[in-house]
C-alpha atoms as a PDB file:
ATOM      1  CA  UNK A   1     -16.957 -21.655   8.743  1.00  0.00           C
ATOM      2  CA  UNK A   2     -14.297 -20.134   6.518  1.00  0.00           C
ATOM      3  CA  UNK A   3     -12.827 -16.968   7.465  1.00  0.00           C
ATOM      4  CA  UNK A   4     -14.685 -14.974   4.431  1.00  0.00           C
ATOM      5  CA  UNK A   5     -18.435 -16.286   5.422  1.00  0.00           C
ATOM      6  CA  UNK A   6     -17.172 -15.043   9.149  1.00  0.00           C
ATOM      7  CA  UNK A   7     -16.242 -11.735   7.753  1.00  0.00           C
ATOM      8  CA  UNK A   8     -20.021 -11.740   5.842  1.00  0.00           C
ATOM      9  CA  UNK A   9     -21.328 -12.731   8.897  1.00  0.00           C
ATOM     10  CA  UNK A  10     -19.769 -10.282  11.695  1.00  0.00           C
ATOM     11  CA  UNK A  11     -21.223  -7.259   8.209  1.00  0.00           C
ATOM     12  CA  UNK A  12     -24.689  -8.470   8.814  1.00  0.00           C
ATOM     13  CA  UNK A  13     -24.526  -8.619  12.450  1.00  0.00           C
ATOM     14  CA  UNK A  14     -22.852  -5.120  12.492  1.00  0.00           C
ATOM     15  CA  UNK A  15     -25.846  -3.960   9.753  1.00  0.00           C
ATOM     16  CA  UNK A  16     -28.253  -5.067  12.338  1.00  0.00           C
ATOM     17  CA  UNK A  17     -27.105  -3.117  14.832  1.00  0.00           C
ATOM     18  CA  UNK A  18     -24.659  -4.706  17.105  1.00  0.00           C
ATOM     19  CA  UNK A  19     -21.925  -2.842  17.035  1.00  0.00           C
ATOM     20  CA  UNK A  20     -19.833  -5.161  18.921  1.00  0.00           C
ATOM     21  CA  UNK A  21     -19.296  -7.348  15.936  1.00  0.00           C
ATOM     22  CA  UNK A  22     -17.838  -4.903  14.086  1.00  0.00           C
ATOM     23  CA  UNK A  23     -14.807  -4.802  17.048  1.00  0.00           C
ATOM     24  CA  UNK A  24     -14.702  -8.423  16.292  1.00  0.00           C
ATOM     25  CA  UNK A  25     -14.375  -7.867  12.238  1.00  0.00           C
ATOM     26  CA  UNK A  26     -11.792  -5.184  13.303  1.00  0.00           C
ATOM     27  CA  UNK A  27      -9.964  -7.720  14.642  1.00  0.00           C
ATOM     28  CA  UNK A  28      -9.979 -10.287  11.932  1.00  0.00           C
ATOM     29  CA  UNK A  29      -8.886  -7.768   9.045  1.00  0.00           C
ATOM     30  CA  UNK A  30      -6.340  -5.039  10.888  1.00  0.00           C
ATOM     31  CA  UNK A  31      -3.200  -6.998  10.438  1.00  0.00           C
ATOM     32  CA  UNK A  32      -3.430  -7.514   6.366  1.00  0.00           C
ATOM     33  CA  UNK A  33      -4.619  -3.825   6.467  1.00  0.00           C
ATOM     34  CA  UNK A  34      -2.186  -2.383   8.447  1.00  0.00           C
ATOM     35  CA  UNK A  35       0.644  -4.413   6.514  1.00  0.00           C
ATOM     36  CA  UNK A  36      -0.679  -3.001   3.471  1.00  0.00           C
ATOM     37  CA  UNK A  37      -0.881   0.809   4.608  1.00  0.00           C
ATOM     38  CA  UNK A  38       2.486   0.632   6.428  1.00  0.00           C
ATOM     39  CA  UNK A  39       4.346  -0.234   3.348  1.00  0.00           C
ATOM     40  CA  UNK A  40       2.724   2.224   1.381  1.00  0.00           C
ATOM     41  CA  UNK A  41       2.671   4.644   3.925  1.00  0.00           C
ATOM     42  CA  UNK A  42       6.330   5.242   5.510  1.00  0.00           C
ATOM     43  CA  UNK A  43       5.744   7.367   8.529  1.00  0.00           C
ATOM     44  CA  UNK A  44       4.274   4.389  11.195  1.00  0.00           C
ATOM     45  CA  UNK A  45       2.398   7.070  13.185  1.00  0.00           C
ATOM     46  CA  UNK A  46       0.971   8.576   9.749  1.00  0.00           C
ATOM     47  CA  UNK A  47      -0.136   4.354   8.702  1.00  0.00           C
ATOM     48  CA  UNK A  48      -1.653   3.790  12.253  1.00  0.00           C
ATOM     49  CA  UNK A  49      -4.068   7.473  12.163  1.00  0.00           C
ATOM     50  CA  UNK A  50      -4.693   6.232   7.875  1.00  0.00           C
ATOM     51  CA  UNK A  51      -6.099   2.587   8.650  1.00  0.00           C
ATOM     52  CA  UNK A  52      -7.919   4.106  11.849  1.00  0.00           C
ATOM     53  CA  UNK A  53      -9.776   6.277   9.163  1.00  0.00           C
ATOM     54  CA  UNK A  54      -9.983   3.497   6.819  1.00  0.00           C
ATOM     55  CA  UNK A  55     -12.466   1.650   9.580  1.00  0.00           C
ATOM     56  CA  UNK A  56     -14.480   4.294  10.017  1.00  0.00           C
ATOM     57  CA  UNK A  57     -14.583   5.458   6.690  1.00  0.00           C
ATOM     58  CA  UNK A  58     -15.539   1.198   5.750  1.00  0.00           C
ATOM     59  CA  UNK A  59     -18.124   1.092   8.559  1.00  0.00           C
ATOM     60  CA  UNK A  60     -19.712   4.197   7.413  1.00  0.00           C
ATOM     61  CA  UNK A  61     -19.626   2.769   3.871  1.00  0.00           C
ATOM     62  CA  UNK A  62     -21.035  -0.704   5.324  1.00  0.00           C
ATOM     63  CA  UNK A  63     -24.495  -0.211   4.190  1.00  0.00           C
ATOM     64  CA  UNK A  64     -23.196  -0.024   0.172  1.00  0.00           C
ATOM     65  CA  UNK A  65     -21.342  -3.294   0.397  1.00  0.00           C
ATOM     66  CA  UNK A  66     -23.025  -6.598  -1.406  1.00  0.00           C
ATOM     67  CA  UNK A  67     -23.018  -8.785   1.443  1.00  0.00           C
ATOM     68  CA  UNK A  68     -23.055 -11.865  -2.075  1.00  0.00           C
ATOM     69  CA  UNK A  69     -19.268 -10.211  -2.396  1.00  0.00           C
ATOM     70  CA  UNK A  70     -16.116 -11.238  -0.451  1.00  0.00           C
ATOM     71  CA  UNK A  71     -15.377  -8.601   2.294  1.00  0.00           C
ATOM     72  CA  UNK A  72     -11.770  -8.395   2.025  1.00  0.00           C
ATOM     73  CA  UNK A  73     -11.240  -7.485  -1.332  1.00  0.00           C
ATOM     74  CA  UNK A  74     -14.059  -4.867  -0.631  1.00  0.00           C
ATOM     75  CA  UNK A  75     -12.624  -3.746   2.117  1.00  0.00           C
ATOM     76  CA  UNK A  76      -8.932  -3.415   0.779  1.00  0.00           C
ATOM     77  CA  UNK A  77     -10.534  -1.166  -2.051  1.00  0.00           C
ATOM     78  CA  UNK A  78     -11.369   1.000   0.999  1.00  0.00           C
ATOM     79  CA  UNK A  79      -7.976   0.928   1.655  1.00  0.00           C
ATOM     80  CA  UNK A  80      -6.611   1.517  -1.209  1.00  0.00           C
ATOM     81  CA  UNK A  81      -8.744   4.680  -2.103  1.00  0.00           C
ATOM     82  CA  UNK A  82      -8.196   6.165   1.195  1.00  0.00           C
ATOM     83  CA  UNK A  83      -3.996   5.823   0.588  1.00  0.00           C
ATOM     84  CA  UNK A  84      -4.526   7.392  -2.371  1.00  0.00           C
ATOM     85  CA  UNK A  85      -6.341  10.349  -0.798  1.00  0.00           C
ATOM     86  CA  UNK A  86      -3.994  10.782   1.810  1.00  0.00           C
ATOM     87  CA  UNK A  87      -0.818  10.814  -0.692  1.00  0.00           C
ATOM     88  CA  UNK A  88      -2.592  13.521  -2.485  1.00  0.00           C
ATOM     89  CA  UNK A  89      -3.458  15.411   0.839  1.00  0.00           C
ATOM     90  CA  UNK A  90       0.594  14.900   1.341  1.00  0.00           C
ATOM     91  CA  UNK A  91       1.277  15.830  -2.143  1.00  0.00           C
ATOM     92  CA  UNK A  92      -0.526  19.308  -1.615  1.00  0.00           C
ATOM     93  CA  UNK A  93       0.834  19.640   2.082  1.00  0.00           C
ATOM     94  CA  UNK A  94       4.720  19.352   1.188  1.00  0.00           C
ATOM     95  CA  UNK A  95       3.892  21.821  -2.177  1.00  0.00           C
ATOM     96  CA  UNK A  96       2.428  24.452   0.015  1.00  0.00           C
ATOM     97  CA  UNK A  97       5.146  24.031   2.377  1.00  0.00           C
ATOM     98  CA  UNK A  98       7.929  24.568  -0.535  1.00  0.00           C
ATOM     99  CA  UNK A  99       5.738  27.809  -1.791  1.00  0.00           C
ATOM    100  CA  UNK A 100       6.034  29.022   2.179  1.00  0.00           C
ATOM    101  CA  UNK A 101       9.683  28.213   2.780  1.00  0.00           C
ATOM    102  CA  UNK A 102      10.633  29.935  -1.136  1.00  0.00           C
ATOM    103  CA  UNK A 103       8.839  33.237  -0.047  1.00  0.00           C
ATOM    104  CA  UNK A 104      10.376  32.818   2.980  1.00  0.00           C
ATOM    105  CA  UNK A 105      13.829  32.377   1.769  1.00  0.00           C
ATOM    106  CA  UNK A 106      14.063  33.799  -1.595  1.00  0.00           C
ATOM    107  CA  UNK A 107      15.602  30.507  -2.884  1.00  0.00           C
ATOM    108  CA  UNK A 108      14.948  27.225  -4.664  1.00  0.00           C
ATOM    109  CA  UNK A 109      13.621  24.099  -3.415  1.00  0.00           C
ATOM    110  CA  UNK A 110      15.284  22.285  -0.596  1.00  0.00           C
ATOM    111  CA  UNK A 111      13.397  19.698   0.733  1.00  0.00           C
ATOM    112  CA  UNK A 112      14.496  16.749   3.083  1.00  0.00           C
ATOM    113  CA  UNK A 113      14.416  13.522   1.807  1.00  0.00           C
ATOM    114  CA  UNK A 114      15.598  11.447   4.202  1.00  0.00           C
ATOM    115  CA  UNK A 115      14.021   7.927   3.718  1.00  0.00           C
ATOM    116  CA  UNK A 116      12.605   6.614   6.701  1.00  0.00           C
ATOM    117  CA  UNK A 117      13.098   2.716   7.900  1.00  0.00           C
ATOM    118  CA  UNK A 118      10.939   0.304   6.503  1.00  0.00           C
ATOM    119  CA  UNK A 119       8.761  -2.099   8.314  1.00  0.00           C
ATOM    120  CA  UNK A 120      10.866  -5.366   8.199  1.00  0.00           C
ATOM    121  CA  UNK A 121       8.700  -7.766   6.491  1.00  0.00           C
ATOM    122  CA  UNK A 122      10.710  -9.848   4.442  1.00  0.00           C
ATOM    123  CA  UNK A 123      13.828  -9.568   2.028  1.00  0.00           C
ATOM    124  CA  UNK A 124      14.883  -6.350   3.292  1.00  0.00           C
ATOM    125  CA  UNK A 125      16.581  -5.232  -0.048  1.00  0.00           C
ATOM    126  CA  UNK A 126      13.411  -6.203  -2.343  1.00  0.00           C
ATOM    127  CA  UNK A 127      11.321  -4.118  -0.382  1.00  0.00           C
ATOM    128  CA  UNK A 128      13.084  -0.864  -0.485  1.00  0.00           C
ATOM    129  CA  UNK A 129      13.847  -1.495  -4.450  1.00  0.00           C
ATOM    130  CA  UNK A 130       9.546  -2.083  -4.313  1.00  0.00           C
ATOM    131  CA  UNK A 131       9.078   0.992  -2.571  1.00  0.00           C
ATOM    132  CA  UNK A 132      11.181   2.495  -5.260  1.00  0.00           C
ATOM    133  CA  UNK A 133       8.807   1.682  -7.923  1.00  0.00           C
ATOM    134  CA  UNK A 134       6.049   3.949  -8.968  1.00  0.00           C
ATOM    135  CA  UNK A 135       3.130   4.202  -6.820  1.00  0.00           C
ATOM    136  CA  UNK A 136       0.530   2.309  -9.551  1.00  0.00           C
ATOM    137  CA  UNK A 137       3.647  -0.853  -9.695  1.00  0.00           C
ATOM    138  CA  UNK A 138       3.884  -0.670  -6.351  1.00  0.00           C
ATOM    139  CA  UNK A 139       0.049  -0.719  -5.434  1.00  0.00           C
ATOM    140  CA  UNK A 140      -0.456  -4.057  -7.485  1.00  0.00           C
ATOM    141  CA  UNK A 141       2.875  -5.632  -6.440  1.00  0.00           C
ATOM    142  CA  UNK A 142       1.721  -5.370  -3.118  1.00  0.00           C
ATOM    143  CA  UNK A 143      -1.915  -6.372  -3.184  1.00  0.00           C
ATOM    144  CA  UNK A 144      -0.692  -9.197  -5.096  1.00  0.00           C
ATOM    145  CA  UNK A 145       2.452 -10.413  -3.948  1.00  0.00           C
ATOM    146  CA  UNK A 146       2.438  -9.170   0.005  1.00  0.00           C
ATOM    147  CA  UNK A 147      -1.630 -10.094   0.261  1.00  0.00           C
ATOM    148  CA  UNK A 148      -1.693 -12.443  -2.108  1.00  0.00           C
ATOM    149  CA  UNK A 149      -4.963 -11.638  -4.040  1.00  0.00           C
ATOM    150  CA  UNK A 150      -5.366 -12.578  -7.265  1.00  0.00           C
ATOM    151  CA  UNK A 151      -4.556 -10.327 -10.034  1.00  0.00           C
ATOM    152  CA  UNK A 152      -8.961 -10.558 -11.002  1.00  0.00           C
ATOM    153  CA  UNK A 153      -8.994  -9.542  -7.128  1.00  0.00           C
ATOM    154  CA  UNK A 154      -6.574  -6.368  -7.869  1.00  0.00           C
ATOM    155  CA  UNK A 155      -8.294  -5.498 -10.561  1.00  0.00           C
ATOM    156  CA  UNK A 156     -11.825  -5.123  -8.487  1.00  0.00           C
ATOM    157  CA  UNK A 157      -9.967  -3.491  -5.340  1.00  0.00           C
ATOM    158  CA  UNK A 158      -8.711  -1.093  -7.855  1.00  0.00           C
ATOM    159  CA  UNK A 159     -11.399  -0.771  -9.955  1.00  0.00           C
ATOM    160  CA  UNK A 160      -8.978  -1.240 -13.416  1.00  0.00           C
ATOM    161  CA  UNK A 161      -9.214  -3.527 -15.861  1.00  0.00           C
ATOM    162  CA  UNK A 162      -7.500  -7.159 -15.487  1.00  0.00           C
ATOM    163  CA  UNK A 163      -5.281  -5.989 -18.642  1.00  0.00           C
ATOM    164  CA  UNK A 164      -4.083  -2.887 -16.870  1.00  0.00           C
ATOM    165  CA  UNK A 165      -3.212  -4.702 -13.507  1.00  0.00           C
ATOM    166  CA  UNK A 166      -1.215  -7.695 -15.925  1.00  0.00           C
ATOM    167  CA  UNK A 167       0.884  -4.747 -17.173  1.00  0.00           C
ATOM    168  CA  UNK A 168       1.629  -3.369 -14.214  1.00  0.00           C
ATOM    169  CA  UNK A 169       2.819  -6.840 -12.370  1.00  0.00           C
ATOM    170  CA  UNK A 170       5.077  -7.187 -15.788  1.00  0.00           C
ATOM    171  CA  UNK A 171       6.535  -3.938 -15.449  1.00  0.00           C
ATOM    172  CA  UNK A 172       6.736  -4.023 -12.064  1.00  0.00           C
ATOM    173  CA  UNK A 173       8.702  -7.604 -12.534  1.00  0.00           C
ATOM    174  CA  UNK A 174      10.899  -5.974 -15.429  1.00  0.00           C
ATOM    175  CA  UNK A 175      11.952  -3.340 -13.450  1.00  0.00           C
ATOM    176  CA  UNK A 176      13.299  -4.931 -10.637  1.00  0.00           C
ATOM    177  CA  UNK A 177      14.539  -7.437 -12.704  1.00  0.00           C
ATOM    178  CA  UNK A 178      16.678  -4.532 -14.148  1.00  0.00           C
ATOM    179  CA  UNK A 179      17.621  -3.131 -11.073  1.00  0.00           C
ATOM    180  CA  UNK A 180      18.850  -6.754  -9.727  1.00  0.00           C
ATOM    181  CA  UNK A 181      21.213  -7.429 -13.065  1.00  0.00           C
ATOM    182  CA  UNK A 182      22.631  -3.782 -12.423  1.00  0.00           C
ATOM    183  CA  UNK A 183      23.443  -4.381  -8.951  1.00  0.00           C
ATOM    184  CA  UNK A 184      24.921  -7.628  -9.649  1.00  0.00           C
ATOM    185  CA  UNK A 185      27.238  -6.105 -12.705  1.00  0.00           C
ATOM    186  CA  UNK A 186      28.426  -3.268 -10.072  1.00  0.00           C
ATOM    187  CA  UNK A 187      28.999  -6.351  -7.590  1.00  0.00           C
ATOM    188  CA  UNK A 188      31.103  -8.416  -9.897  1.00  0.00           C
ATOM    189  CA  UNK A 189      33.031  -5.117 -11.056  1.00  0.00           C
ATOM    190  CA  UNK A 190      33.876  -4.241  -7.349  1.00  0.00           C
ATOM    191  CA  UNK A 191      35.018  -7.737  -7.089  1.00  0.00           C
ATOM    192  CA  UNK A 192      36.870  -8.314  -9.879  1.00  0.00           C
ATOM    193  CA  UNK A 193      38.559  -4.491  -8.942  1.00  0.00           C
ATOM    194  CA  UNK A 194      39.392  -6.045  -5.794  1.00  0.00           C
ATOM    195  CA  UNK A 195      41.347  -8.826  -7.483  1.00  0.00           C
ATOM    196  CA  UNK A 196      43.211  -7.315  -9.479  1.00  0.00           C
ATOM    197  CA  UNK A 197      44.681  -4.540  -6.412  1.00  0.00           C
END
């Protein structure tokens, strides 16, 4: 049985009642959701408390899902939705906070922007220039590159058209293409500095 037709399976064993087999389709599906959140989301604790809302807010939303679909792509629209909602809970958090901390102090902004450690996945440098992308580039570079859907399948986990996800692989590409030559050129131009002194 291939992993998908388990996934269907462990749905319409949880829809019947037996809640065990959800546990089990827990199991099968955290790691590719976790991945997912955790580089979206940078604070680890902040990734571990999203995707534990994720499963409840999926097994809640069980009853909706087309059991003739695949799960995963269903399930990483979940995902995806729920990221989205907590960046724009965050979003509203850290403006309140500025509003608090300019009454407070009479001043302008100054916020900490520390970046935090990536999880180590890969190419440690392509990941961080990823994460420097905007959020939309960054979504579909990583459903399609780190999970490996197909671009039809991160088009339906977004809900956008197939156009609109095309675009964004393309300009996610170009940019980091960009970014690569630039490095390079500063590379060279150290090197060649270091020659000539």
């Amino acid at each position: 049985m291939s992993e998908e037709n388990e996934c269907i399976r462990l749905v319409k064993l949880t829809l019947a009642g037996k809640h065990e087999a959800y546990g089990e389709l827990y199991e099968k599906t955290v790691a590719d959701v976790y991945r997912t959140v955790r580089f979206l989301i940078r604070d680890a604790a902040d990734a571990e408390d999203l995707v534990q809302e994720i499963y409840i807010h999926a097994y809640r939303s069980l009853e909706k899902f087309d059991t003739g679909r695949a799960f995963r792509p269903w399930l990483m629209g979940v995902s995806m939705r729920q990221v989205k909602s907590y960046r724009r809970r965050k979003l509203m958090q850290f403006r309140f906070k500025q509003r608090i901390e300019q009454m407070n102090t009479g001043t302008g902004m100054e916020a900490d922007f520390s970046s935090h450690l990536i999880h180590r996945l890969a190419n440690r440098q392509l990941l961080e220039q990823i994460q420097h992308l905007p959020y939309k580039l960054q979504q579909v570079v990583t459903l399609h590159y780190l999970n490996e859907y197909t671009q039809e399948e991160v088009a339906d986990i977004l809900d956008i058209p197939l156009g609109t996800v095309k675009s964004r692989i393309h300009a996610a590409l170009t940019k980091l293409r960009q970014k690569q030559q630039r490095l390079s050129e500063i590379a060279r131009k150290v090197d060649h500095a270091n020659e000539i002194g």
